[in-house]
C-alpha atoms as a PDB file:
ATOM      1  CA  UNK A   1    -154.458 -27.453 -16.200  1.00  0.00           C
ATOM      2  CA  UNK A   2    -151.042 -27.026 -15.812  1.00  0.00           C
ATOM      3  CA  UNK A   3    -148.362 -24.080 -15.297  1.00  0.00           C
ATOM      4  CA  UNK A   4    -146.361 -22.049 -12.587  1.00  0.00           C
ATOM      5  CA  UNK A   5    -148.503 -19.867  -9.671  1.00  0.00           C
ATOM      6  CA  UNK A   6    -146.887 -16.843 -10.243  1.00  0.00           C
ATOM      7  CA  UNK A   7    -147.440 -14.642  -6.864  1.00  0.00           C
ATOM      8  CA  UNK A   8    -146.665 -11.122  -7.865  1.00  0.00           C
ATOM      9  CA  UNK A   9    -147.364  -7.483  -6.415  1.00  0.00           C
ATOM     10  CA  UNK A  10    -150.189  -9.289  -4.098  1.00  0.00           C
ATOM     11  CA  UNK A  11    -151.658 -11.193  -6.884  1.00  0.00           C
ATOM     12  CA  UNK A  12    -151.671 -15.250  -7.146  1.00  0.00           C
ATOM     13  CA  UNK A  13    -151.860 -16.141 -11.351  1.00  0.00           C
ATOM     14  CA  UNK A  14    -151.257 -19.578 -13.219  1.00  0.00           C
ATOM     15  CA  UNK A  15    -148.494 -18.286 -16.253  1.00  0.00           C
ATOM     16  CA  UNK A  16    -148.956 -21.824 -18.273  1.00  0.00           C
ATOM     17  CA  UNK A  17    -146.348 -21.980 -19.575  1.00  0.00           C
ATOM     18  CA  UNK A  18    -143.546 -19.727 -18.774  1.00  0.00           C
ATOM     19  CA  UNK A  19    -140.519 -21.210 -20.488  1.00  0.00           C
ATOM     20  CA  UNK A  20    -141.660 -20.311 -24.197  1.00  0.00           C
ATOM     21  CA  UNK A  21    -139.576 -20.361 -27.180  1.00  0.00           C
ATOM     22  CA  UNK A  22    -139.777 -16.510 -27.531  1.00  0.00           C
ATOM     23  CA  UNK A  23    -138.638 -15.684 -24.338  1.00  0.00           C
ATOM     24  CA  UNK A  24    -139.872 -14.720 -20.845  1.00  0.00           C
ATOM     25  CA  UNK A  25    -142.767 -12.738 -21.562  1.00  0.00           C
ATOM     26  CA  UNK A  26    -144.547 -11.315 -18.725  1.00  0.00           C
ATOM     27  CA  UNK A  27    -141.981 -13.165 -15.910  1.00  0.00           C
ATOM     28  CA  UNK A  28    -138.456 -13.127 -17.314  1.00  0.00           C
ATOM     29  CA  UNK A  29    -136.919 -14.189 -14.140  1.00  0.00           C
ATOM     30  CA  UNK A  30    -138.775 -17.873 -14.869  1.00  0.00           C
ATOM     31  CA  UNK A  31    -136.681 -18.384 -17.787  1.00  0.00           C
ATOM     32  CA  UNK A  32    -132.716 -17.339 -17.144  1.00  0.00           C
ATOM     33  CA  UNK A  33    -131.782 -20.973 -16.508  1.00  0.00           C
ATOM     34  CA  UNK A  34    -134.578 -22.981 -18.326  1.00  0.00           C
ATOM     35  CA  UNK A  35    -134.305 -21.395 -21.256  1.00  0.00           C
ATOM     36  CA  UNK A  36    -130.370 -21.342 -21.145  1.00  0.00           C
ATOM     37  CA  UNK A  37    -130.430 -25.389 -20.720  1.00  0.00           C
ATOM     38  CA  UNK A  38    -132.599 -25.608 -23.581  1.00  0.00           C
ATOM     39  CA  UNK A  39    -130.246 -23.449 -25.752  1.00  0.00           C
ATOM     40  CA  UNK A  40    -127.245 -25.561 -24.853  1.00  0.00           C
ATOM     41  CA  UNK A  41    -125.283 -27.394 -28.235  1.00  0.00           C
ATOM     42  CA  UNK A  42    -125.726 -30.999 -28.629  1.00  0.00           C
ATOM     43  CA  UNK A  43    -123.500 -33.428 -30.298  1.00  0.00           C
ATOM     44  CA  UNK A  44    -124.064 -36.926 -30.899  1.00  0.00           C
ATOM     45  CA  UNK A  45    -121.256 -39.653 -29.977  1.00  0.00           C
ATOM     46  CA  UNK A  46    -120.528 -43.352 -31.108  1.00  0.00           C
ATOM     47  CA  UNK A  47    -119.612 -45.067 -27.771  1.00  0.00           C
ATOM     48  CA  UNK A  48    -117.995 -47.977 -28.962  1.00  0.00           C
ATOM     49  CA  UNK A  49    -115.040 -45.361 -30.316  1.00  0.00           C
ATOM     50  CA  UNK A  50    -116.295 -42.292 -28.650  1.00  0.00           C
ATOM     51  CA  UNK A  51    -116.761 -40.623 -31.942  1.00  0.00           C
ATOM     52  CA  UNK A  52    -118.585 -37.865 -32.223  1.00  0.00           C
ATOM     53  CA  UNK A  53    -120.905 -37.786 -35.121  1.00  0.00           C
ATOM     54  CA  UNK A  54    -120.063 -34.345 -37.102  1.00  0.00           C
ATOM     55  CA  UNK A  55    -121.114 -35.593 -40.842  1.00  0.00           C
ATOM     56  CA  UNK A  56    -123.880 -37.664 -42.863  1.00  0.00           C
ATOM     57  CA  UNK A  57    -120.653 -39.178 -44.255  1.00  0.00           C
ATOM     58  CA  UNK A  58    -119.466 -40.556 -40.485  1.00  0.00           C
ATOM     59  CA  UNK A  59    -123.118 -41.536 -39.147  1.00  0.00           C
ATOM     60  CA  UNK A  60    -123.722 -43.397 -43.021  1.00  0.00           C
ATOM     61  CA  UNK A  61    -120.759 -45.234 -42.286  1.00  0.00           C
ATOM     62  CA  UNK A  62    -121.762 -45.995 -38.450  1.00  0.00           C
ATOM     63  CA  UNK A  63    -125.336 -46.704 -39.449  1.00  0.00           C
ATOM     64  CA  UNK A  64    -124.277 -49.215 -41.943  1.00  0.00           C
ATOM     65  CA  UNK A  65    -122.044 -51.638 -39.897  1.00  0.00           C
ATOM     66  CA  UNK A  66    -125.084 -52.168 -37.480  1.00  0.00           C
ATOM     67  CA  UNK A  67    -127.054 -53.162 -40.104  1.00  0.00           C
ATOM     68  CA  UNK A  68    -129.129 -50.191 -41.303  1.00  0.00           C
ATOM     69  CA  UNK A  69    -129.645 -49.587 -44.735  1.00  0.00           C
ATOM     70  CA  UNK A  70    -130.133 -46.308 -46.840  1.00  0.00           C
ATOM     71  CA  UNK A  71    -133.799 -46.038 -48.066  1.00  0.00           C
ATOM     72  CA  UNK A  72    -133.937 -44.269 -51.298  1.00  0.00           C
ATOM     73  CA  UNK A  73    -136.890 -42.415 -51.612  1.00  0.00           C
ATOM     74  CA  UNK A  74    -136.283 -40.280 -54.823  1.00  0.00           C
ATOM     75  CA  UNK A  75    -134.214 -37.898 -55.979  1.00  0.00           C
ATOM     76  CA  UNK A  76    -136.437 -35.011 -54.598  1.00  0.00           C
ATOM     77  CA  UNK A  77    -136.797 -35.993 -51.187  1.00  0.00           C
ATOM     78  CA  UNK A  78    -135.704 -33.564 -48.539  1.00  0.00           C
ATOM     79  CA  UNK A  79    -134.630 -36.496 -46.384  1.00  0.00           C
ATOM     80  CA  UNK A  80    -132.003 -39.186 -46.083  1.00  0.00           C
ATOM     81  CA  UNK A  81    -133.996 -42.192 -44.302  1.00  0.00           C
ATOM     82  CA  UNK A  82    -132.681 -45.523 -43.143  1.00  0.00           C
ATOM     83  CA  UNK A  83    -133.978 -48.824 -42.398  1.00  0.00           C
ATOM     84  CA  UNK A  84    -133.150 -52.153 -40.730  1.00  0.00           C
ATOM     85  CA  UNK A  85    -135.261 -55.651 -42.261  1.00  0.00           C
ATOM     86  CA  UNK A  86    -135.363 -56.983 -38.994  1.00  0.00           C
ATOM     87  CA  UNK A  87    -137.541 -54.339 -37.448  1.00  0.00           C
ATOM     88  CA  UNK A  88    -140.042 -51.415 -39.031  1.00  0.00           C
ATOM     89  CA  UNK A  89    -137.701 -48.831 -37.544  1.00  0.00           C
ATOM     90  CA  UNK A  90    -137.250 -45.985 -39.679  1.00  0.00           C
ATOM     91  CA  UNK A  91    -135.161 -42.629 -39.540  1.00  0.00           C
ATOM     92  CA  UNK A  92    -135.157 -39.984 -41.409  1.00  0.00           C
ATOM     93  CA  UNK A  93    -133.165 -36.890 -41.147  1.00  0.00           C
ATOM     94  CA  UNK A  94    -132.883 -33.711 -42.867  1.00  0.00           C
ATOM     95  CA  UNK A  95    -130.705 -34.129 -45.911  1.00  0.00           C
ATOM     96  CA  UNK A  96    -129.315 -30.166 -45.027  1.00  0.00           C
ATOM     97  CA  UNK A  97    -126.807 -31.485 -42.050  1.00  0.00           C
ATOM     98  CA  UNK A  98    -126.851 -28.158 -40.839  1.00  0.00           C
ATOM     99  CA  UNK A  99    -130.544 -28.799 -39.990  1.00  0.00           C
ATOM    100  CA  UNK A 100    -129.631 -32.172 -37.791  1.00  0.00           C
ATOM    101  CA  UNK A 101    -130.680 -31.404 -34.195  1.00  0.00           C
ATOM    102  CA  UNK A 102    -131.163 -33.085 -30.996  1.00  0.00           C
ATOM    103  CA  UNK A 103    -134.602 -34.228 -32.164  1.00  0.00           C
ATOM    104  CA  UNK A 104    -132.726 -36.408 -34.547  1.00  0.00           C
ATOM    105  CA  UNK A 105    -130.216 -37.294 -31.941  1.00  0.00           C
ATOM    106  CA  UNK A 106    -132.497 -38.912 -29.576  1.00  0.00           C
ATOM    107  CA  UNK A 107    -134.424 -40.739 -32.584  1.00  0.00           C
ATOM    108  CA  UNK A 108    -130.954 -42.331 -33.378  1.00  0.00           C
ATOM    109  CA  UNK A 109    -130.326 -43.199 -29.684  1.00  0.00           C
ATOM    110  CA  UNK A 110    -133.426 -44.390 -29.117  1.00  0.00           C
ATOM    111  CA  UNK A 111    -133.276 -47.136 -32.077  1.00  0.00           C
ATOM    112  CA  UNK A 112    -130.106 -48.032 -31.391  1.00  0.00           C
ATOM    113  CA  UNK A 113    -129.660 -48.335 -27.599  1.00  0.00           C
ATOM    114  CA  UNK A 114    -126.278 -48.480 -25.645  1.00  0.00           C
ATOM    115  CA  UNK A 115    -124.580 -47.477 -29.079  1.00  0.00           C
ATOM    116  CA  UNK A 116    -125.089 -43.522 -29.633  1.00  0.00           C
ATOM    117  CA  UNK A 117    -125.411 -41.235 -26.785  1.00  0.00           C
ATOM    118  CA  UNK A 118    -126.477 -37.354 -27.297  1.00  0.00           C
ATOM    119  CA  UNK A 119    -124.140 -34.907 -25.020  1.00  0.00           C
ATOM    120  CA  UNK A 120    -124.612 -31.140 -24.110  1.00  0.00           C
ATOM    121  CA  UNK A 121    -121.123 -29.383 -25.223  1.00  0.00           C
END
């Protein structure tokens, strides 16, 4: 079991999980700064050149010259997806850029180490 204790009006209570995606709830004052860090912009930066990342167009290009290569996976796929022979990484991302979040950050990051960095703007 996990959670807060919540001591309120004389009364001890586990909230489990008081930072939820639709807001505060019962205990608002658990979420001001919680929720406010979560909310925070992300971008994604190429160290070597400090780039940040603001098209498919730029990160195709970065992608490329270390190696990874565009998987085509039909016409009606919702997702661009790249790949590298010399490992069974994969990553796929929404084709929609607007839909490219930090999830996708850190799965770029995380296959490429010391090369991409995600930063709170």
């Amino acid at each position: 079991m996990s959670g807060v204790w919540v001591f309120k009006n004389g009364v001890m209570k586990l909230v489990e999980n008081p930072y939820n995606q639709s807001g505060a709830g019962e205990y608002p004052e658990y979420s001001s700064g919680g929720q406010q860090q979560r909310m925070r912009k992300k971008i994604l930066v190429y160290l070597p050149t400090s780039e940040v990342v603001s098209s498919y167009g730029s990160l195709d290009r970065i992608l490329v010259s270390l190696g990874w290569e565009r998987y085509y996976g039909g016409e009606n796929s919702d997702l661009f997806q790249f790949h590298k022979n010399t490992s069974i990484d994969l990553i796929s991302l929404p084709r929609d850029f607007s839909k490219f979040n930090s999830i996708h950050m850190y799965d770029i990051v995380v296959k490429n180490p010391s090369i991409f960095h995600v930063r709170d703007i």
